[in-house]
N, C-alpha and C. Protein backbone atom coordinates (compact mmCIF):
# COMPACT_ATOMS: atom_id res chain seq x y z
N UNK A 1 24.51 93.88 64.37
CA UNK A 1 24.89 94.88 65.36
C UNK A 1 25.83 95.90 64.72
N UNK A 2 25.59 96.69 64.89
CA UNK A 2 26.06 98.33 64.33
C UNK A 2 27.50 98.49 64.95
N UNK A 3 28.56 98.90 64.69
CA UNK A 3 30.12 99.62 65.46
C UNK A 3 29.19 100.50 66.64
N UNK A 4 28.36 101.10 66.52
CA UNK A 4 27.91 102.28 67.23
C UNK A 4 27.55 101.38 68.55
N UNK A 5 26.95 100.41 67.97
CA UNK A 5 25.57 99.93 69.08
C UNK A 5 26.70 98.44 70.09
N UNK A 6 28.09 98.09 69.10
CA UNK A 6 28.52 97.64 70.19
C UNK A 6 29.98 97.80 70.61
N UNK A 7 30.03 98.80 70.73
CA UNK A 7 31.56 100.04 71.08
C UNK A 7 31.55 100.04 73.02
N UNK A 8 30.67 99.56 73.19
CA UNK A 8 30.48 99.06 74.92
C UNK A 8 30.48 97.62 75.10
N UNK A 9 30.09 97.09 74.24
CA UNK A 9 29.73 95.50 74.68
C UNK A 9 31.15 94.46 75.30
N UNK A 10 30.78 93.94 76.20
CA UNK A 10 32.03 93.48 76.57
C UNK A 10 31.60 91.93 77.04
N UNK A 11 32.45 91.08 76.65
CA UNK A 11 32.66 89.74 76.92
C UNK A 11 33.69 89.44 78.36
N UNK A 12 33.17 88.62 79.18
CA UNK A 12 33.99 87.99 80.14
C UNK A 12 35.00 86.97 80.25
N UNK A 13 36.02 86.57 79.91
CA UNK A 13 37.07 85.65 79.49
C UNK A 13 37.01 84.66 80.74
N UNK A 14 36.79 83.18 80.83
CA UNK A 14 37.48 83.14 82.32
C UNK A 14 37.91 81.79 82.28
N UNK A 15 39.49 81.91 82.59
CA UNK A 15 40.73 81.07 82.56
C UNK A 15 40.30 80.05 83.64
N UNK A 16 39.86 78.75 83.18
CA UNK A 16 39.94 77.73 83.97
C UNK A 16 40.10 76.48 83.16
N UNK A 17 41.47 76.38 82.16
CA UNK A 17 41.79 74.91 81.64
C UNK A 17 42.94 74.36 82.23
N UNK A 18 43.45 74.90 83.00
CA UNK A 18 45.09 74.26 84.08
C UNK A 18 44.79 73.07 84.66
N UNK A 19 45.95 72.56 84.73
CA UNK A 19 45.45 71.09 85.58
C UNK A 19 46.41 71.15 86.72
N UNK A 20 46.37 72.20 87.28
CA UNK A 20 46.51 72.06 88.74
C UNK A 20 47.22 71.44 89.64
N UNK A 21 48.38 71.56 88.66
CA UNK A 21 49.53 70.67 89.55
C UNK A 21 49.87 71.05 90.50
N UNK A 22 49.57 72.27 90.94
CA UNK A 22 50.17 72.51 92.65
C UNK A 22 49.11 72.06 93.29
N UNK A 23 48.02 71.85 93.48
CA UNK A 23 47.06 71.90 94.08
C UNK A 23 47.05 70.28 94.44
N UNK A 24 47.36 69.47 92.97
CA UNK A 24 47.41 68.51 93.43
C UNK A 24 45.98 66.90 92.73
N UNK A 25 45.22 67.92 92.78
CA UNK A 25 43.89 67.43 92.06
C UNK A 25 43.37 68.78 91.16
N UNK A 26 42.61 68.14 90.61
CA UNK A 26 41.74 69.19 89.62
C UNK A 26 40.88 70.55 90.65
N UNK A 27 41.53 71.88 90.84
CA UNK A 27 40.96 72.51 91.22
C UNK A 27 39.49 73.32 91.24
N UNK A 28 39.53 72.63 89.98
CA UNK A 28 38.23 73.81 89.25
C UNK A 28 36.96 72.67 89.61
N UNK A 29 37.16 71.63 90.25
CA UNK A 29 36.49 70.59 90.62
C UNK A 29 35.85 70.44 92.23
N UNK A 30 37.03 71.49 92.96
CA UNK A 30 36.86 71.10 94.34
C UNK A 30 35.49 71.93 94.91
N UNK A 31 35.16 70.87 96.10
CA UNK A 31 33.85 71.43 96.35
C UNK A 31 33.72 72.79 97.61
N UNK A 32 32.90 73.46 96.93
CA UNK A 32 32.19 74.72 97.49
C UNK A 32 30.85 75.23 97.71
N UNK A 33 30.81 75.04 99.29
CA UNK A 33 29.44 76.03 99.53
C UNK A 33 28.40 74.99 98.08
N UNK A 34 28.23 73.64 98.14
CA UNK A 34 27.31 72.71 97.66
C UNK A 34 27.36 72.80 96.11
N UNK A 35 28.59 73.45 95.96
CA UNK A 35 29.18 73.51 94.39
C UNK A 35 30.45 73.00 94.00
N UNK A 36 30.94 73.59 93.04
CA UNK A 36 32.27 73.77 92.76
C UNK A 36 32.71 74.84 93.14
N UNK A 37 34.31 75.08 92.79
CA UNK A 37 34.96 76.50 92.90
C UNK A 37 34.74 77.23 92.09
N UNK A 38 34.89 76.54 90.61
CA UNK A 38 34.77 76.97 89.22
C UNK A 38 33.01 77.84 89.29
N UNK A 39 32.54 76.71 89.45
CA UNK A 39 30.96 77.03 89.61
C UNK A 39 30.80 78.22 90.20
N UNK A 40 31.76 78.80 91.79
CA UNK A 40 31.08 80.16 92.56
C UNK A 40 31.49 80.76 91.37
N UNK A 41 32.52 80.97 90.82
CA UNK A 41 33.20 82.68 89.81
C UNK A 41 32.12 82.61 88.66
N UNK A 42 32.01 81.43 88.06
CA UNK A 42 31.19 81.62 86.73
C UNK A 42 29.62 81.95 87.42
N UNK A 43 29.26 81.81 88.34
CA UNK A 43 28.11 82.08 88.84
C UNK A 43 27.66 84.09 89.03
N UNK A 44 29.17 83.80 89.27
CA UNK A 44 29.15 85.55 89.52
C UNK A 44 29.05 86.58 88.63
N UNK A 45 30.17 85.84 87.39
CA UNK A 45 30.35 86.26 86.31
C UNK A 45 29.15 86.33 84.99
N UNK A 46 28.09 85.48 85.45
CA UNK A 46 26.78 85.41 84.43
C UNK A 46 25.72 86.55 85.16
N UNK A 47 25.73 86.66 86.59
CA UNK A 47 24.68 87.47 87.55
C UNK A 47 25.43 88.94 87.04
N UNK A 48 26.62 89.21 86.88
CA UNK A 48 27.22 90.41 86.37
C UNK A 48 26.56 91.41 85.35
N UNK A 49 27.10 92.70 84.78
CA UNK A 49 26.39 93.32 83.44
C UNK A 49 27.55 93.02 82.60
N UNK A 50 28.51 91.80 82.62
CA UNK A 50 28.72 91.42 81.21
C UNK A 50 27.84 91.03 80.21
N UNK A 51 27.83 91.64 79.23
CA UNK A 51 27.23 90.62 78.29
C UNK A 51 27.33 89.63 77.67
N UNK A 52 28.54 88.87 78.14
CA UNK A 52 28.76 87.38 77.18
C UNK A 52 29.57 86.63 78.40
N UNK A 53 29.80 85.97 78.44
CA UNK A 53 30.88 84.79 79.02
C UNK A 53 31.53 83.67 77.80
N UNK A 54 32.76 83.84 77.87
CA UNK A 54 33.59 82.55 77.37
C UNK A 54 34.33 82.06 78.94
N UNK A 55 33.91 80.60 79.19
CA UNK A 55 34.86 79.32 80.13
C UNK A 55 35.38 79.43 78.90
N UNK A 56 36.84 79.08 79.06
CA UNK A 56 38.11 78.18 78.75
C UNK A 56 38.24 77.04 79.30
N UNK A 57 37.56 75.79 78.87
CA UNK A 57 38.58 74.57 79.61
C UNK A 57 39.37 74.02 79.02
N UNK A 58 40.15 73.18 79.60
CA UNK A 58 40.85 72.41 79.01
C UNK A 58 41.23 70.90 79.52
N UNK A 59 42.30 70.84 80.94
CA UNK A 59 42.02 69.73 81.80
C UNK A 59 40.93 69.35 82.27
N UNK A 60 40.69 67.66 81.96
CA UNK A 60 39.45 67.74 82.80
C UNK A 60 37.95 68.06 82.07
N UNK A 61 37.87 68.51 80.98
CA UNK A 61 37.00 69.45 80.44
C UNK A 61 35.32 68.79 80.68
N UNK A 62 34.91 67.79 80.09
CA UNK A 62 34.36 67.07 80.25
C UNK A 62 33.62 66.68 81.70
N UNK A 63 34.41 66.33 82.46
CA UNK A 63 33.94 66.42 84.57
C UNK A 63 33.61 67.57 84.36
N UNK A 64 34.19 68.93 84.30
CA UNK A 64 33.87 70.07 84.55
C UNK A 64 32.84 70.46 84.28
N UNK A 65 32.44 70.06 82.80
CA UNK A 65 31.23 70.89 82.41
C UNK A 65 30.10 69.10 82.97
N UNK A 66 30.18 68.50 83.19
CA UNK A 66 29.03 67.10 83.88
C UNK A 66 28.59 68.56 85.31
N UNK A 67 29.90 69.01 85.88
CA UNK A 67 29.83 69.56 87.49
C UNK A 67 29.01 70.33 87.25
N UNK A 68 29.27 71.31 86.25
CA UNK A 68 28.65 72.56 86.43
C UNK A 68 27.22 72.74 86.10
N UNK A 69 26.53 71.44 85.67
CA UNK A 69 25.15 71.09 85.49
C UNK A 69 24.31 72.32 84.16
N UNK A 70 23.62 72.94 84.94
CA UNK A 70 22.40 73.21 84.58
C UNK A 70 22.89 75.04 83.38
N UNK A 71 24.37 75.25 84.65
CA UNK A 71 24.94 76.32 84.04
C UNK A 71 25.39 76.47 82.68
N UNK A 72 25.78 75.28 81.95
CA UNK A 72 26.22 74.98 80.59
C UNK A 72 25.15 75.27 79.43
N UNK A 73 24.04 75.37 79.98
CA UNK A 73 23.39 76.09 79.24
C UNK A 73 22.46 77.63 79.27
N UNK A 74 23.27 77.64 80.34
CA UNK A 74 23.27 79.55 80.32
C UNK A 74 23.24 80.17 79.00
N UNK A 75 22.23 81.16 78.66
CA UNK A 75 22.47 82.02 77.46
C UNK A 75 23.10 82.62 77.08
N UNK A 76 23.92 83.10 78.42
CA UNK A 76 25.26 84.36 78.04
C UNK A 76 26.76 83.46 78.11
N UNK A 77 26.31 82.11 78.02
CA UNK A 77 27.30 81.33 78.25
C UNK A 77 27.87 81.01 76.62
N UNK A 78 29.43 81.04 76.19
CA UNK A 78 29.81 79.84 75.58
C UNK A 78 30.75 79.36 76.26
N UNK A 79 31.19 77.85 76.01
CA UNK A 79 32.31 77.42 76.78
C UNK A 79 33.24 76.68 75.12
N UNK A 80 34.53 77.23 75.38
CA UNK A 80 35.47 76.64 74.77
C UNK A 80 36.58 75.53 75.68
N UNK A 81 37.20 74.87 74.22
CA UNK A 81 38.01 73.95 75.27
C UNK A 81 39.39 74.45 74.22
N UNK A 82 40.48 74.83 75.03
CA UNK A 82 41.92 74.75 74.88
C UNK A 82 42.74 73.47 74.88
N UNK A 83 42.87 72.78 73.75
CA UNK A 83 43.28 71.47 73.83
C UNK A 83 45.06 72.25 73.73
N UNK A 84 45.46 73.44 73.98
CA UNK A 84 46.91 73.05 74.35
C UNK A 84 47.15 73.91 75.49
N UNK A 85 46.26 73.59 76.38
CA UNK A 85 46.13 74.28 78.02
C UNK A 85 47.47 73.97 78.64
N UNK A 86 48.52 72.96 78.16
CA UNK A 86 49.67 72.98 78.50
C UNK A 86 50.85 73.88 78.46
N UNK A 87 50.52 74.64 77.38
CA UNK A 87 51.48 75.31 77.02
C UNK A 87 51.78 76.82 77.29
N UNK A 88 50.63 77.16 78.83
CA UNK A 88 50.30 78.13 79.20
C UNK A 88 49.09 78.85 79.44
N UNK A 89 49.21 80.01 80.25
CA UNK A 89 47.87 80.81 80.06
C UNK A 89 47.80 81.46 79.03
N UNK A 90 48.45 81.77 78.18
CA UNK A 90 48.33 82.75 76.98
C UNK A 90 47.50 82.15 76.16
N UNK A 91 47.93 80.41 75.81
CA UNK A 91 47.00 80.13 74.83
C UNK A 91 45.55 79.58 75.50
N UNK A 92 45.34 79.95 76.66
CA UNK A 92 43.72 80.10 77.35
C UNK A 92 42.98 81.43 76.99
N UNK A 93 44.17 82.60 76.98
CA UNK A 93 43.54 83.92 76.64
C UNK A 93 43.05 83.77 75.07
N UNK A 94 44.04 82.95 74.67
CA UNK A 94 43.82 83.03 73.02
C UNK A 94 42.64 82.24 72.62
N UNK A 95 42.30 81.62 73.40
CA UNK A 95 41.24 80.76 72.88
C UNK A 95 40.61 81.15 73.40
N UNK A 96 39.81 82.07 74.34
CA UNK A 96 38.75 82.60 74.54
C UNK A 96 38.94 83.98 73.70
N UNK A 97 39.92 84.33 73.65
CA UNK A 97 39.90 85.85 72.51
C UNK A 97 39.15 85.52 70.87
N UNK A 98 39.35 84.31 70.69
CA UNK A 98 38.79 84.10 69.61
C UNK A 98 37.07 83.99 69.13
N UNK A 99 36.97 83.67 70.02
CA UNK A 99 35.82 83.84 70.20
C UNK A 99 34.75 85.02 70.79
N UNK A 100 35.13 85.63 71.41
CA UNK A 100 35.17 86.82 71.90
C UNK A 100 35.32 88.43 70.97
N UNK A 101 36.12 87.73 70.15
CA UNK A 101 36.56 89.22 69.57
C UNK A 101 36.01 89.15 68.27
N UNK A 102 34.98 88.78 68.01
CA UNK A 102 34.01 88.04 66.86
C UNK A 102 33.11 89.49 67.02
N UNK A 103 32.59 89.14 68.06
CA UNK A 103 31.52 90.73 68.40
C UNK A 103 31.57 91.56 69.48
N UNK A 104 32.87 91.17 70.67
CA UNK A 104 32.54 91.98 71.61
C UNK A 104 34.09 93.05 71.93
N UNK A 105 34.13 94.58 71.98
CA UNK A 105 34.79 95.44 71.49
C UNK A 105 35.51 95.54 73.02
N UNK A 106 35.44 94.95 73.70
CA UNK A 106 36.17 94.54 75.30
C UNK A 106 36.13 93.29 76.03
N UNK A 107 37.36 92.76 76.80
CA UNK A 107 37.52 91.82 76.80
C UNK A 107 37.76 91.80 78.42
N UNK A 108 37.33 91.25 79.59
CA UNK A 108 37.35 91.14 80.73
C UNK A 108 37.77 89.39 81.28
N UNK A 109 39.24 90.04 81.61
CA UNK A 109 39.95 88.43 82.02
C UNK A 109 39.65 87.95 83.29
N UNK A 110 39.09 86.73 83.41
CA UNK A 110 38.49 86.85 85.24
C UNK A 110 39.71 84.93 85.05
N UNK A 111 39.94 85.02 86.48
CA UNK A 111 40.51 84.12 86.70
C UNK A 111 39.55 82.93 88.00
N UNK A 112 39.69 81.71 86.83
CA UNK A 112 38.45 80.72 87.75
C UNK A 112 38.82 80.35 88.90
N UNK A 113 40.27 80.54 89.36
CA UNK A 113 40.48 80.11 90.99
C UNK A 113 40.55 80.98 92.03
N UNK A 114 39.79 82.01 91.66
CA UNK A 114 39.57 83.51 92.67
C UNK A 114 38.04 83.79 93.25
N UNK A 115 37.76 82.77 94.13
CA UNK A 115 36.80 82.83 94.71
C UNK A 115 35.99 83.75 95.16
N UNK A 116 36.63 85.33 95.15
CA UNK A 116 36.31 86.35 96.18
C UNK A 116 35.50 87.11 94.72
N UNK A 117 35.76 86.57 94.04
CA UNK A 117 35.86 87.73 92.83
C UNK A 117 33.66 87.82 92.82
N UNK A 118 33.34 89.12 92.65
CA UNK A 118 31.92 88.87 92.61
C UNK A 118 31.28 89.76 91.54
N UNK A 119 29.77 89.68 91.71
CA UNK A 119 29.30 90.16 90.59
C UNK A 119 29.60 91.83 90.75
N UNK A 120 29.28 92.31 92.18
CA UNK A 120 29.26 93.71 92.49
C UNK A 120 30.73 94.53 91.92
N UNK A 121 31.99 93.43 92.23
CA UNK A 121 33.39 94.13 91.74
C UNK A 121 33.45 94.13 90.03
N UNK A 122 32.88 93.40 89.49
CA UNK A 122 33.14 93.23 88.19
C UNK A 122 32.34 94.39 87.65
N UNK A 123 31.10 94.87 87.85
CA UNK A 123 30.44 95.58 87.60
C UNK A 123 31.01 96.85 87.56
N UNK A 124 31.79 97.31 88.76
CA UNK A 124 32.29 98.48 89.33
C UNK A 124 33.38 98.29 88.79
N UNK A 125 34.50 97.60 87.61
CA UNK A 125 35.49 97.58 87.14
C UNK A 125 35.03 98.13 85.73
N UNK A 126 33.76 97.12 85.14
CA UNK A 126 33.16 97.45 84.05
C UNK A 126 33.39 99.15 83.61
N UNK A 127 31.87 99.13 84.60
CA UNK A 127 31.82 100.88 84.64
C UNK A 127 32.79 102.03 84.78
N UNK A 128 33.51 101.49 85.83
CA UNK A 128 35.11 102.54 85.55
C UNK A 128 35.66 102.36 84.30
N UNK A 129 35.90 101.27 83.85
CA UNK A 129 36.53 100.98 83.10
C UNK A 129 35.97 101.84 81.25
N UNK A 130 35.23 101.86 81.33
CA UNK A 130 34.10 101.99 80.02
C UNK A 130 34.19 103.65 80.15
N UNK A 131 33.90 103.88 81.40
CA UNK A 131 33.79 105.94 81.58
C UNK A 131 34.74 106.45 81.39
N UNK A 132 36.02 105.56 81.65
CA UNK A 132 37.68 106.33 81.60
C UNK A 132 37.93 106.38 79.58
N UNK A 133 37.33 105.91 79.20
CA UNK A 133 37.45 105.27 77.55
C UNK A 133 39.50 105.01 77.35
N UNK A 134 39.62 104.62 78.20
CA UNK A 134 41.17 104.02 78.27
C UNK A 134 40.96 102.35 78.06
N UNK A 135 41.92 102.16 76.79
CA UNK A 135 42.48 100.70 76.17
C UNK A 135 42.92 99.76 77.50
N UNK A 136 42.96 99.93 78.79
CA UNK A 136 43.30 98.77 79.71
C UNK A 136 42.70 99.12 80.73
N UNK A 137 42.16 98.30 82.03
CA UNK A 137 41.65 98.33 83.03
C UNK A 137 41.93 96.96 84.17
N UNK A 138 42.33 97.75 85.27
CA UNK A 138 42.17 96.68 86.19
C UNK A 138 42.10 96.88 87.31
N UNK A 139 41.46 95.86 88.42
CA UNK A 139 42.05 96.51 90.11
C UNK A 139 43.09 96.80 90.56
N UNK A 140 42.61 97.78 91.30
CA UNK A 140 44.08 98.21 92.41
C UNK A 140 43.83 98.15 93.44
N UNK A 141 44.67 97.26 94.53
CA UNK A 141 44.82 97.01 95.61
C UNK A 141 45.28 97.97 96.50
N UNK A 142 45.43 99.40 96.95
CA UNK A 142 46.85 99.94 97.71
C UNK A 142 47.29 100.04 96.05
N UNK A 143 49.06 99.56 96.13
CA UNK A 143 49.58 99.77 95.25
C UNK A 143 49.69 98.45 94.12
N UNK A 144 49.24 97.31 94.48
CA UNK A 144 49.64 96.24 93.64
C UNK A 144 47.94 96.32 92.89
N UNK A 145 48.59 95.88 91.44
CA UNK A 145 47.87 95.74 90.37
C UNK A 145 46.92 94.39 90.64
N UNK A 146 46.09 94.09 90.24
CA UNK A 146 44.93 93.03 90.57
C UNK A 146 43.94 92.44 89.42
N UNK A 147 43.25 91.38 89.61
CA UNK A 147 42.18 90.97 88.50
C UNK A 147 41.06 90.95 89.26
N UNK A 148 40.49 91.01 88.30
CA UNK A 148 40.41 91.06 87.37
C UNK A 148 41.06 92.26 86.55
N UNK A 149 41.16 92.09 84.87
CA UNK A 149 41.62 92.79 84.39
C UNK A 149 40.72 93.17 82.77
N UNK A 150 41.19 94.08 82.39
CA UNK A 150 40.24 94.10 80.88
C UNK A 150 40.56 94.77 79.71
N UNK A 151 40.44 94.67 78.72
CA UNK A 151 40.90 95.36 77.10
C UNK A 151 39.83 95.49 76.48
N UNK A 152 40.76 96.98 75.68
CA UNK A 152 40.25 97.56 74.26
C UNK A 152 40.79 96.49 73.60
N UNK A 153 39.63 96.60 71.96
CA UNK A 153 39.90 96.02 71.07
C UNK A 153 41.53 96.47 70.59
N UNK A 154 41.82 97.16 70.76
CA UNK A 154 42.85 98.16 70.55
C UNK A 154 44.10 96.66 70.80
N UNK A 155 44.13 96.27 72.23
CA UNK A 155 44.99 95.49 72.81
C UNK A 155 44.78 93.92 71.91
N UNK A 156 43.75 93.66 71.00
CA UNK A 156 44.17 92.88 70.69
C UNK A 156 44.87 91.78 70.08
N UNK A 157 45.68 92.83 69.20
CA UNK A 157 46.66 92.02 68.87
C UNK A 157 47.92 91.43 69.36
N UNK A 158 48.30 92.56 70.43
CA UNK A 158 48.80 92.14 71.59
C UNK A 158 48.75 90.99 72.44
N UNK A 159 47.65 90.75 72.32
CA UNK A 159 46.86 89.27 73.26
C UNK A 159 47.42 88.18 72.43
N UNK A 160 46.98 88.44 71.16
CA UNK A 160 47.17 86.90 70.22
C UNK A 160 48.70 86.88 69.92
N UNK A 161 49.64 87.90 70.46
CA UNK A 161 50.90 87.53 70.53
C UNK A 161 51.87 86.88 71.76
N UNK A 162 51.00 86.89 72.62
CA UNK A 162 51.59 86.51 73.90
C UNK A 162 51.60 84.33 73.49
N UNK A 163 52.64 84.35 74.55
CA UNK A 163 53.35 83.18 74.63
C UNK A 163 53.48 82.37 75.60
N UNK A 164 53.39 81.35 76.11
CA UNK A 164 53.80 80.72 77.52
C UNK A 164 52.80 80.44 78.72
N UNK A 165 53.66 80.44 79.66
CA UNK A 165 52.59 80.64 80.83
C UNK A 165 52.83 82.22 81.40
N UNK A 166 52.17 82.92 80.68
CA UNK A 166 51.84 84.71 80.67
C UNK A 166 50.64 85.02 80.26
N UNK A 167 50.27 86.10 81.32
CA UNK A 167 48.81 86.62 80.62
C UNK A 167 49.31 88.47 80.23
N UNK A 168 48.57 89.31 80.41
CA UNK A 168 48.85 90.52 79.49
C UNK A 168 49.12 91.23 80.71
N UNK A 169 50.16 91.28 81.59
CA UNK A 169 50.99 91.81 82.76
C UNK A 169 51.47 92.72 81.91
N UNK A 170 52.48 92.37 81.29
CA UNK A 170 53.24 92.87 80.02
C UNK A 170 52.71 94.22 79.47
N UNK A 171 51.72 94.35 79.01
CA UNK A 171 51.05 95.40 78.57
C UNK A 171 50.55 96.84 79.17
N UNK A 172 50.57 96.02 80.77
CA UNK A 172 50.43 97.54 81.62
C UNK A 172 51.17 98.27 81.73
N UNK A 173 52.66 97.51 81.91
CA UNK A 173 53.69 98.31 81.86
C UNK A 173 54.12 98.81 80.67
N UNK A 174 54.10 98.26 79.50
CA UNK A 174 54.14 99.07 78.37
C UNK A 174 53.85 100.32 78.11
N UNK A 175 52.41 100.09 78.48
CA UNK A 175 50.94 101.24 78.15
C UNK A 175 50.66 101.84 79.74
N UNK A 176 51.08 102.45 80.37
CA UNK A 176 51.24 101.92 81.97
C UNK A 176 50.06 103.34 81.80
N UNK A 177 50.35 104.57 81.20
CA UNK A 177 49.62 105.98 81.28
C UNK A 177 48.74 105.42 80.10
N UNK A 178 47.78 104.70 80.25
CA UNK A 178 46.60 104.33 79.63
C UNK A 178 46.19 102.86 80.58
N UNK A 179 45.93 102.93 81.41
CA UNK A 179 45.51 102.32 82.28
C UNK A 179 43.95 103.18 83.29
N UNK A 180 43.19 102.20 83.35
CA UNK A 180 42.08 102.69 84.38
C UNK A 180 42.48 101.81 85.47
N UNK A 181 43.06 102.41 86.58
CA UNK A 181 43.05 101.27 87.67
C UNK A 181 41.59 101.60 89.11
N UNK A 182 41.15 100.53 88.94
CA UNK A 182 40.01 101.02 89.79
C UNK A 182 40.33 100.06 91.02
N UNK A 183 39.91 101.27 92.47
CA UNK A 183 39.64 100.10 93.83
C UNK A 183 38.34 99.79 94.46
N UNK A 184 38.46 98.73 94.78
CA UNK A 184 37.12 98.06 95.02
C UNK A 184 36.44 99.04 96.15
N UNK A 185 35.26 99.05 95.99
CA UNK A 185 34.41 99.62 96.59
C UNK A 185 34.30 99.30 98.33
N UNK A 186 34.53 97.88 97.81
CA UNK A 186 33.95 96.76 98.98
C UNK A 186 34.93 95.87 99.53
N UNK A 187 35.19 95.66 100.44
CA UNK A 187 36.78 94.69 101.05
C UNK A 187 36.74 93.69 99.93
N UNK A 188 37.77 93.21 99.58
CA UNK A 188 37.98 92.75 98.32
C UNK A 188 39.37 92.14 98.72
N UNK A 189 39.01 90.14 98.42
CA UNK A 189 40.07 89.17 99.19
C UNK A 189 40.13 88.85 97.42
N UNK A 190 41.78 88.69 97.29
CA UNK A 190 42.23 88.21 95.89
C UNK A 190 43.07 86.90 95.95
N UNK A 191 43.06 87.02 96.92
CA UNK A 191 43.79 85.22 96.98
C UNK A 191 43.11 84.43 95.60
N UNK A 192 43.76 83.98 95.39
CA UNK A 192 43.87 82.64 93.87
C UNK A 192 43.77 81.25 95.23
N UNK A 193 43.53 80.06 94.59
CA UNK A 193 43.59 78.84 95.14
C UNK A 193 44.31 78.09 94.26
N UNK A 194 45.45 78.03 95.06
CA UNK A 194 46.83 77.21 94.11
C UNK A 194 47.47 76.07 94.98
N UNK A 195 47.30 75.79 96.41
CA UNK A 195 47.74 75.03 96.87
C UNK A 195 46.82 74.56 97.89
N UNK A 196 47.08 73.44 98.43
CA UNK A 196 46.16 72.30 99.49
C UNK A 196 45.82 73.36 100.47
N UNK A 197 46.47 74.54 101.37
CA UNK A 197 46.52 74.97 102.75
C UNK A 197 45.66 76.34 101.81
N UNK A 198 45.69 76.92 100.50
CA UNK A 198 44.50 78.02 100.24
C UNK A 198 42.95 77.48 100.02
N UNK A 199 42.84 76.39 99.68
CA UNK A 199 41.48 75.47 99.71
C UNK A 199 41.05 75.08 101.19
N UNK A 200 41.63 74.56 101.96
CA UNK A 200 41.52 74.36 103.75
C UNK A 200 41.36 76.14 104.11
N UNK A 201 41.85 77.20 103.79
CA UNK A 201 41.60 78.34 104.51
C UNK A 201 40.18 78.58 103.78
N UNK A 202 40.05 78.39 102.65
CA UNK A 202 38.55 78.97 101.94
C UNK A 202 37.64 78.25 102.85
N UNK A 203 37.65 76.87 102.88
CA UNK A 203 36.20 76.26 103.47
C UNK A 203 36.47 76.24 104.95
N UNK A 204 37.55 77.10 105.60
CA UNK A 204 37.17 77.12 106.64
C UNK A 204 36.23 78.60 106.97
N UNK A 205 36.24 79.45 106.19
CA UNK A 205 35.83 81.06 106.24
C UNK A 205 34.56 81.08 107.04
């Protein structure tokens, strides 16, 4: 593949190796609509015009990918495992950046406990994102910043410097006038599932 031919290509990152201590049990496990949770986002995220997917697991890794069946061998799929998923989200970004930044010149962070997140918004982040030719992209809510989120190759060294339990917040504000912030087209629910009473409101919807 040519610089020319993949100066668009973009990989999907998506953070699901936590073990879910607020929640209580393994989140990325709990059941949905005759799936998993994990299962709706990565479902969305392969039906998307990304061209690649990296899962991150880490807790759990093993159940997860038994759950997710038939999906593990998706073509646009790889799945990595973060054996130090403890030590934060950064080193989830990092371990899917690695892989990722092998051939693909953008990097789209989707987070696995955001149920709402779909193929239609990712698409419409993509495309803004790619037309603005600006090094960062993400939703905008009103005024609060949102994920999904996404990078130029530009940002990545930035990425492989982050530390902790942090993802690249940090960087907007840095770079704040190089930002594409795009709003969803379409009502657009961002709730994360982090505790017992956001899992009881999802399956009651």
């Amino acid at each position: 593949m040519t610089p020319k031919e993949n100066k668009d290509k973009t990989s999907g990152i998506i953070l699901a190796a936590g073990a879910s201590v607020r929640m209580g049990r393994t989140k990325q496990l709990l059941p949905v609509e005759g799936g998993i949770l994990l299962g709706r986002v990565l479902n969305q995220a392969l039906a998307s015009d990304l061209d690649h997917i990296v899962l991150v697991l880490g807790h759990q890794a093993n159940d997860i990918r038994a759950a997710l069946g038939r999906l593990v061998n998706h073509p646009k799929l790889a799945i990595m495992e973060n054996i130090h998923y403890a030590q934060g989200i950064s080193s989830s970004i990092i371990t899917g950046l690695k892989e990722a930044e092998k051939i693909y010149d953008h990097v789209m962070i989707i987070l696995g406990d955001m149920p709402h997140i779909d193929a239609g918004l990712i698409n419409q982040l993509l495309k803004e994102y790619l037309g603005s030719h600006l090094p960062l992209g993400a939703v905008r809510i009103g005024t609060k910043r949102s994920n999904p989120v996404i990078f130029n190759r530009r940002m990545y060294d930035e990425l492989h410097k982050l530390k902790g339990d942090v993802g690249g917040k940090e960087l907007f504000s840095i770079y704040a006038d190089q930002v594409c912030l795009v709003e969803p087209e379409n009502k657009y629910d961002d709730r994360d599932i982090d505790l017992p009473e956001d899992y009881n409101d999802l399956i009651m919807e």
